[in-house]
Protein backbone atom coordinates (compact mmCIF):
# COMPACT_ATOMS: atom_id res chain seq x y z
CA UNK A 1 38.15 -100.82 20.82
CA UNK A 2 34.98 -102.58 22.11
CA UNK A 3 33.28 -100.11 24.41
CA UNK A 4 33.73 -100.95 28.51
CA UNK A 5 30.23 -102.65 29.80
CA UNK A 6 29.23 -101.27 33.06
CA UNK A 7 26.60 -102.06 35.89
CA UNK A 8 25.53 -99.66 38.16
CA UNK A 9 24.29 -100.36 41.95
CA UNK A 10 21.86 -98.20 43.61
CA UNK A 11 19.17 -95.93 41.43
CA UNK A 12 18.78 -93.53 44.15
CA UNK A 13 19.69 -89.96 44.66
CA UNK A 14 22.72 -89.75 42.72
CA UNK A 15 22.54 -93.24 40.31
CA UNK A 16 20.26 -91.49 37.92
CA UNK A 17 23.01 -88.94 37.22
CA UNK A 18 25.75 -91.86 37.17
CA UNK A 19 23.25 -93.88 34.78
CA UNK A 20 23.21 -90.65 32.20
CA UNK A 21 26.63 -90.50 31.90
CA UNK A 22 27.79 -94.05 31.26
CA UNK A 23 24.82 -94.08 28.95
CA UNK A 24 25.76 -91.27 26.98
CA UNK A 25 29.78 -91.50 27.21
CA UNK A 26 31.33 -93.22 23.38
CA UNK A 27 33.09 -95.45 25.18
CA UNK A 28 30.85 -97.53 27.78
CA UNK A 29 27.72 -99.57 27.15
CA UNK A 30 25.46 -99.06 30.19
CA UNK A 31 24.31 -102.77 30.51
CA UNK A 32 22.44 -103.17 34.22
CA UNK A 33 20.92 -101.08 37.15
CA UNK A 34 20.45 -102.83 40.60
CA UNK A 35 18.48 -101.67 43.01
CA UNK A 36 16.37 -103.02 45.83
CA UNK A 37 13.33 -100.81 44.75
CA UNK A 38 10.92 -101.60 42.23
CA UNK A 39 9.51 -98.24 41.46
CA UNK A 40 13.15 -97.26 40.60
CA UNK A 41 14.18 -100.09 38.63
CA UNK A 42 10.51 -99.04 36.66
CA UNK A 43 12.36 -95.72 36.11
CA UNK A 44 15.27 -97.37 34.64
CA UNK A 45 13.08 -99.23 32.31
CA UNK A 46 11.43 -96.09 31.25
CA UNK A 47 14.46 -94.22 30.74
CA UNK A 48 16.57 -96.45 29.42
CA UNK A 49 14.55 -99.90 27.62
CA UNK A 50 17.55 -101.74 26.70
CA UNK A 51 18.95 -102.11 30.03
CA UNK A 52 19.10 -104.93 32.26
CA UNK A 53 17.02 -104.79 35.74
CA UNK A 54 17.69 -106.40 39.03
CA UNK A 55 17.24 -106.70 42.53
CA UNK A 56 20.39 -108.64 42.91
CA UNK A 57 23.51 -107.07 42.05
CA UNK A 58 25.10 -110.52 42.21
CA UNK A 59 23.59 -111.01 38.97
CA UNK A 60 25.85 -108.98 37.53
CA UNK A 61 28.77 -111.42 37.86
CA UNK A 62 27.12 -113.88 34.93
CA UNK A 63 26.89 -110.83 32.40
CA UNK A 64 30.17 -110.26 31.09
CA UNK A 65 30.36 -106.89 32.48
CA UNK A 66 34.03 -104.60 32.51
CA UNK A 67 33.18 -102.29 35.40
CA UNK A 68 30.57 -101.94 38.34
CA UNK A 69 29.74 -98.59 39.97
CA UNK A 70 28.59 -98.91 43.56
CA UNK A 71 25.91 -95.84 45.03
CA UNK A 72 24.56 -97.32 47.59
CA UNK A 73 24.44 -96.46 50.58
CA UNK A 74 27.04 -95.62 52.43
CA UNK A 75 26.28 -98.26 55.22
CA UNK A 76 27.03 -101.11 52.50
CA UNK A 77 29.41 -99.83 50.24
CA UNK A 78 32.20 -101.82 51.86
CA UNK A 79 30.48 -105.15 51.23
CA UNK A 80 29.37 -104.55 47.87
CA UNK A 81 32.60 -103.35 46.39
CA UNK A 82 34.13 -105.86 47.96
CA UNK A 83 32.35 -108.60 46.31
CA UNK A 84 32.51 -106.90 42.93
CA UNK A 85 36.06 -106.92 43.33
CA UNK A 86 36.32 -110.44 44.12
CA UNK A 87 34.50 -111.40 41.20
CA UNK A 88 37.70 -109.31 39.04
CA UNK A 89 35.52 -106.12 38.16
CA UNK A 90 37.08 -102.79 38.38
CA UNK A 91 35.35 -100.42 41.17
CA UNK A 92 34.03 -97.04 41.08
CA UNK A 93 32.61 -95.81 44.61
CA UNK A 94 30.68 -92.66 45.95
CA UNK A 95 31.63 -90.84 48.55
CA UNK A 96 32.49 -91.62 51.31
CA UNK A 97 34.51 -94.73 50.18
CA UNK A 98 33.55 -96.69 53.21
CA UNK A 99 32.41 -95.51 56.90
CA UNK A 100 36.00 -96.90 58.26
CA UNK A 101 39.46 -96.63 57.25
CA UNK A 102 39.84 -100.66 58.04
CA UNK A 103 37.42 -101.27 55.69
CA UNK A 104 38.81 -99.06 53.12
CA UNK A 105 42.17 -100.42 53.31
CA UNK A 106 40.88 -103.65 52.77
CA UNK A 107 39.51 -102.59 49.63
CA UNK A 108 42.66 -100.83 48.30
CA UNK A 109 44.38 -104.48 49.20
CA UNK A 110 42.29 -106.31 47.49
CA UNK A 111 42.42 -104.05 44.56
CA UNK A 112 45.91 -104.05 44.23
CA UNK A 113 46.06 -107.88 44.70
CA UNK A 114 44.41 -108.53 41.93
CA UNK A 115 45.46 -105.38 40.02
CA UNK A 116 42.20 -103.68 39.35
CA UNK A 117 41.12 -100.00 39.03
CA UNK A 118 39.43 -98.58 42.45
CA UNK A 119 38.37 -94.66 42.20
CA UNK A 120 36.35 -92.94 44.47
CA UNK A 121 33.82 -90.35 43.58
CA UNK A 122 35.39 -87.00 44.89
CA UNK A 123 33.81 -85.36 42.19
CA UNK A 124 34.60 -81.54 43.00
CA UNK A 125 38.29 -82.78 42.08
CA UNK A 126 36.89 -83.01 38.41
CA UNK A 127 35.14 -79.92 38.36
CA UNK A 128 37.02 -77.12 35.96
CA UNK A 129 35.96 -74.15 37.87
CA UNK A 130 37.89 -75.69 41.12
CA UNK A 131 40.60 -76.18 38.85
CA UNK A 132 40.73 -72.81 37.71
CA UNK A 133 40.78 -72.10 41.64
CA UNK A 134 43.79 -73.76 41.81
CA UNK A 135 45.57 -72.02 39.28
CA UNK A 136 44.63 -68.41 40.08
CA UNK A 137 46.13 -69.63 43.90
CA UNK A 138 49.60 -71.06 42.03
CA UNK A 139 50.34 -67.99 40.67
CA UNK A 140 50.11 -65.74 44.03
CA UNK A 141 47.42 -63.64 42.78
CA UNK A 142 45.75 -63.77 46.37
CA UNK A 143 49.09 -63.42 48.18
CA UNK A 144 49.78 -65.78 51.16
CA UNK A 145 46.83 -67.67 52.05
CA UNK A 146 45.57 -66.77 55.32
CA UNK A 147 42.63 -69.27 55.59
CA UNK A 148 39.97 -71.08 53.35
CA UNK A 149 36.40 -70.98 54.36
CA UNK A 150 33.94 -73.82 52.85
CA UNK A 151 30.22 -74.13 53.51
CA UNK A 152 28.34 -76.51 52.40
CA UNK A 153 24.41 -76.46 53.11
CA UNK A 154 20.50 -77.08 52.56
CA UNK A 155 17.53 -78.36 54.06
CA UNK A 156 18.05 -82.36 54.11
CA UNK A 157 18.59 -84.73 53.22
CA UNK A 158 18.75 -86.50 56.08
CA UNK A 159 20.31 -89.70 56.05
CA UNK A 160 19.95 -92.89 58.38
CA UNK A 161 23.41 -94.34 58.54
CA UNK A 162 25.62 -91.47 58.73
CA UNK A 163 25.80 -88.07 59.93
CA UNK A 164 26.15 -84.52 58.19
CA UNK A 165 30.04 -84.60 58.70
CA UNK A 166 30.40 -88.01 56.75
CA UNK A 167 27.84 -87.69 54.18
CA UNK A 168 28.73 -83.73 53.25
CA UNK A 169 32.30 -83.08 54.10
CA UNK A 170 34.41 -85.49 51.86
CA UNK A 171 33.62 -83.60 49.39
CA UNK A 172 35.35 -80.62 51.02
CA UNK A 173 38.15 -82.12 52.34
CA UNK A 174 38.79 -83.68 49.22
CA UNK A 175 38.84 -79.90 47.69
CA UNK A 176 41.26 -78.84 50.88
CA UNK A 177 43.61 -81.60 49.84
CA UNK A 178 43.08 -80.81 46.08
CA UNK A 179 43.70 -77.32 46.31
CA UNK A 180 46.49 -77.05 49.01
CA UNK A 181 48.60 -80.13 47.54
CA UNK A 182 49.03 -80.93 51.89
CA UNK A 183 47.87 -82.80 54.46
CA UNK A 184 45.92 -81.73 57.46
CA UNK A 185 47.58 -81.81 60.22
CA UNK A 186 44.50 -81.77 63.23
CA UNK A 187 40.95 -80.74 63.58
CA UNK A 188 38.70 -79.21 65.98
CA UNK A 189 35.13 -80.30 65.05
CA UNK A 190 31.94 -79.05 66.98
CA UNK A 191 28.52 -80.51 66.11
CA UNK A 192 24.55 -80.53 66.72
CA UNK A 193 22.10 -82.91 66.86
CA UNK A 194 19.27 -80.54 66.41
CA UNK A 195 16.58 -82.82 64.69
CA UNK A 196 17.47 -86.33 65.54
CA UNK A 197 18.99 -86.82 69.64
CA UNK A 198 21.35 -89.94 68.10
CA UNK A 199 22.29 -88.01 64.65
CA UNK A 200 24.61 -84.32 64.27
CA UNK A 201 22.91 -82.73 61.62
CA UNK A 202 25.45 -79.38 61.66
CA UNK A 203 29.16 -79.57 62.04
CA UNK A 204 31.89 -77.10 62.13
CA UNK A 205 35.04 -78.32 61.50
CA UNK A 206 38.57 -76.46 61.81
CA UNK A 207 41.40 -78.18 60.12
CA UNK A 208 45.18 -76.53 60.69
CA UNK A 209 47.15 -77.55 57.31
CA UNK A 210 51.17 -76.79 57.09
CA UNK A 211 52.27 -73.08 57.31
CA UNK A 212 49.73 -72.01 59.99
CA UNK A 213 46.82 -72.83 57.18
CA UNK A 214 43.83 -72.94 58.76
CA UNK A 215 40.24 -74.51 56.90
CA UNK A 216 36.98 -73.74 58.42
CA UNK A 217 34.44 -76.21 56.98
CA UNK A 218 30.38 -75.79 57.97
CA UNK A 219 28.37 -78.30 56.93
CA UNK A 220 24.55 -78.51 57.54
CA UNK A 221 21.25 -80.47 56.58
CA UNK A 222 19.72 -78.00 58.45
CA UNK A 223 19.70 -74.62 56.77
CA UNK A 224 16.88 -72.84 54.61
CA UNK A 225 19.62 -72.07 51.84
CA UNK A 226 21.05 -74.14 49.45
CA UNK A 227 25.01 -73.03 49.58
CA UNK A 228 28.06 -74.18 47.96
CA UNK A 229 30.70 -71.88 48.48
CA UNK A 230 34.96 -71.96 48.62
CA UNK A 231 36.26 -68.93 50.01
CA UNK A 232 40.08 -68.33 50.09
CA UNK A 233 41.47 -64.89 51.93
CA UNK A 234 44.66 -64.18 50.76
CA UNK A 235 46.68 -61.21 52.20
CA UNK A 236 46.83 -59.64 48.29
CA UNK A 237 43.50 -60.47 47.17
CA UNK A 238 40.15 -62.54 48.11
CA UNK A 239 38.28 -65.26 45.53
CA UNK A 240 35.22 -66.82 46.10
CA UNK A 241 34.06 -69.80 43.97
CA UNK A 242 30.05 -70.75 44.72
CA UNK A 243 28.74 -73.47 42.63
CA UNK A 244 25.27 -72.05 42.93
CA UNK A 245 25.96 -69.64 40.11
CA UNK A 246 25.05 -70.65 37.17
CA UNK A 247 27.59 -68.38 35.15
CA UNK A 248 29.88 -65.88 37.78
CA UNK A 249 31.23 -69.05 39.48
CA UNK A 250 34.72 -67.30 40.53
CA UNK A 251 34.81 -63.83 41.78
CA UNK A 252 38.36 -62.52 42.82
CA UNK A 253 38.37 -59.36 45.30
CA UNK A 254 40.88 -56.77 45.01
CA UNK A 255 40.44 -55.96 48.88
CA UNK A 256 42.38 -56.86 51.62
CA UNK A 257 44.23 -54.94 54.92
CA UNK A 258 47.81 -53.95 55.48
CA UNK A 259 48.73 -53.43 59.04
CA UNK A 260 50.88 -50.16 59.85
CA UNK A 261 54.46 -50.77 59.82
CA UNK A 262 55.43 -49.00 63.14
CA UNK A 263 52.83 -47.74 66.13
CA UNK A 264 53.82 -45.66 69.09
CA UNK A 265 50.47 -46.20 71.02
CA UNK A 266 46.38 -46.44 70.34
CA UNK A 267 46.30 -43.65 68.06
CA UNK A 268 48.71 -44.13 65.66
CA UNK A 269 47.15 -47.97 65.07
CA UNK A 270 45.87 -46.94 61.96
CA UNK A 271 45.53 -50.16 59.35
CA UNK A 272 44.91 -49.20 55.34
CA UNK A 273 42.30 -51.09 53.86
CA UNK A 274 42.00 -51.36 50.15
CA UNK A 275 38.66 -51.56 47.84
CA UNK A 276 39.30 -52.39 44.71
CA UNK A 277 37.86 -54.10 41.68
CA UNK A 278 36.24 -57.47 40.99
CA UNK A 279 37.37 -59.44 38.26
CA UNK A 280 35.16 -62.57 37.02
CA UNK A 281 37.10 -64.77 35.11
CA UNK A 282 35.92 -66.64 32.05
CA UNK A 283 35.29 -70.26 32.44
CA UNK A 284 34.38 -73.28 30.12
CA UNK A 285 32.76 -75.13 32.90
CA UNK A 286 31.68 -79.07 32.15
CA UNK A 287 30.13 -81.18 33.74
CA UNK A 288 32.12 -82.73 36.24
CA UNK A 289 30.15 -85.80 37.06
CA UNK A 290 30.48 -86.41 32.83
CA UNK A 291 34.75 -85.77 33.00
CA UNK A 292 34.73 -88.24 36.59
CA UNK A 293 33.07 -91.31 34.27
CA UNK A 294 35.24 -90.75 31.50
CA UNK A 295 37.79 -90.75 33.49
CA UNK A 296 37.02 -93.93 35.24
CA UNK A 297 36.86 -95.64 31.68
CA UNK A 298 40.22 -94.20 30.75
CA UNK A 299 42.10 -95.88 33.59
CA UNK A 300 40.48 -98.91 32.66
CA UNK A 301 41.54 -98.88 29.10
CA UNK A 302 44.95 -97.52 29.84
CA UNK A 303 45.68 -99.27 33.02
CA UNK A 304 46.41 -96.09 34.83
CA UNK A 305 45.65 -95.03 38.58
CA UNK A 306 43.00 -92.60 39.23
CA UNK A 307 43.00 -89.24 39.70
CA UNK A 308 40.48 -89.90 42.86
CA UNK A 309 42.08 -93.34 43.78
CA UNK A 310 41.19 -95.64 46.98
CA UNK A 311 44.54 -94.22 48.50
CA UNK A 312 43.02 -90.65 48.13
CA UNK A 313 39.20 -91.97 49.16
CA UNK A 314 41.35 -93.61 52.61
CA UNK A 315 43.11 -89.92 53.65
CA UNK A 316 39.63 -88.74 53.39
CA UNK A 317 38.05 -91.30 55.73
CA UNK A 318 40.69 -90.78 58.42
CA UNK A 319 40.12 -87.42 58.36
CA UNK A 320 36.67 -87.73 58.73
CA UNK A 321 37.91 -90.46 61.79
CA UNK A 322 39.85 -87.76 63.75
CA UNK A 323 36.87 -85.13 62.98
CA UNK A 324 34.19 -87.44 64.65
CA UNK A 325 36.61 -88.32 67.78
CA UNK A 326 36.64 -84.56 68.19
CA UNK A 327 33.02 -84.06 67.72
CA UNK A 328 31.57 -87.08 70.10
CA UNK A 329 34.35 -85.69 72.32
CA UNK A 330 34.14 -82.42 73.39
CA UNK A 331 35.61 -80.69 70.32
CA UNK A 332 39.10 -81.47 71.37
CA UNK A 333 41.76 -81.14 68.84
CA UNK A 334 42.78 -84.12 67.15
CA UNK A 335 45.98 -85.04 65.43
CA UNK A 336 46.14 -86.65 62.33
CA UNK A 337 48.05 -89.80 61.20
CA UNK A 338 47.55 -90.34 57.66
């Protein structure tokens, strides 16, 4: 089978990653980079001699291409993947999908109109060690789940058309809805604009999921350490996955509490706590950016609906909607129509 030609928009932050991938994957040609910078497309051309350069993504549309890649930002992604999908090309879009559930819906219309593939980049959802998460939580290893705990922070990068809650958080909400199979059902968000007076640059967000679930989610461009950490408290056993580590990604605590079964007054309130051992499980972690692109050529070739599709990338966004109501309005708790 002839190999799927791809384009890529936007050579910024995370295209260069993108660009390595299709380049390197059997079955996609990496044919053209766009990107409104010169001194990027000069690193294109450096890296990679045979590709195509442009300013003008509309070029694209007179090259015979299979699939386009939009990571922009997240200001234009609506009109971008909109015109690629106009022209018939099959869509693969960064997070966050668009900056308004309208506007996403439109796209997954349009899509489906003219039957074309439209994935969204929640990569954590192709990430093996979160899998493995998942699995160790199916069995009831960690008991009931009490509450998950995600934090997400570093120092920058600051971005000009969205806040901290849109341009970190999809990627944990996408891992709440991954790992919990359930939707939210409201959120309690409280952010700062500590840098910027017009801009939060730290959010705390509290999502309550089915079965008295709750998710506390801290995000932050504002923070001298880079973390990336999933904690879920169970009332057996604790795990802990953080993506920092280069090898002891999952860690599962035997501790935990047990309340007493019967009190008659202050001094007989006497909870057991247990300390046991931690057990790292062995992991064949790849690269999930690498299993994401492969992916999005598979549904191509097989006509199937992504893992990540524009219906998931939407349930994101309106999360995201009911978190910033909350946020711009006094932290109040939001419901949640999905």
């Amino acid at each position: 089978m002839d190999k799927i030609r791809v384009g890529i928009i936007g050579f910024g932050y995370w295209g260069p990653n993108l660009a390595r991938n299709f380049f390197e994957l059997t079955a996609s040609e990496l044919v053209v980079i766009a990107d409104l910078k010169q001194d990027r497309l000069k690193r294109v051309t450096t890296n990679y001699p045979n590709v195509i350069v442009t300013q003008d993504y509309q070029e694209f549309f007179n090259l015979g291409l299979d699939a386009v890649v939009v990571s922009t930002p997240p200001a234009v992604h609506f009109p971008v993947a909109k015109d690629c999908l106009q022209h018939n090309l099959p869509v693969l879009i960064e997070k966050p999908m668009t900056l308004n559930s309208k506007h996403a819906e439109e796209l997954i219309e349009l899509a489906e109109e003219k039957d074309l593939t439209l994935m969204v980049g929640h990569t954590f959802e192709y990430n093996s060690t979160l899998h493995q998460v998942k699995e160790i939580m199916k069995t009831g290893e960690l008991g009931h789940i009490y509450y998950i705990d995600i934090a997400r922070l570093n120092l920058g990068l600051f971005q000009r058309d969205s806040n901290v809650l849109w341009d970190l958080a999809p990627h944990d909400i996408s891992i709440l809805l991954f790992l919990l199979e359930k939707d939210p059902i409201s959120v309690s968000t409280y952010g700062m604009n500590c840098v910027f007076e017009d801009n939060f640059d730290v959010a705390y967000m509290n999502l309550m999921f089915p079965d008295c679930i709750p998710a506390l989610v801290h995000v932050s461009w504002l923070d001298p350490c880079k973390v990336r950490r999933v904690t879920v408290v169970g009332s057996k056993k604790m795990l802990v996955f953080n993506d920092v580590e280069i090898q002891e990604k999952i860690k599962i605590y035997d501790k935990g509490v047990d309340k007493p079964e019967y009190t008659n007054g202050y001094n007989q309130f006497q909870c057991s706590y247990r300390y046991g051992d931690i057990h790292i499980p062995k992991i064949n972690v790849t690269e999930p950016l690498r299993q994401e692109c492969q992916h999005f050529i598979d549904c191509i070739i097989n006509h199937t609906e992504p893992r990540t599709s524009g219906r998931d990338g939407l349930r994101v966004i309106k999360i995201l909607e009911a978190a910033q109501r909350s946020m711009t309005n006094g932290s109040t708790r939001e419901l949640i129509q999905l």
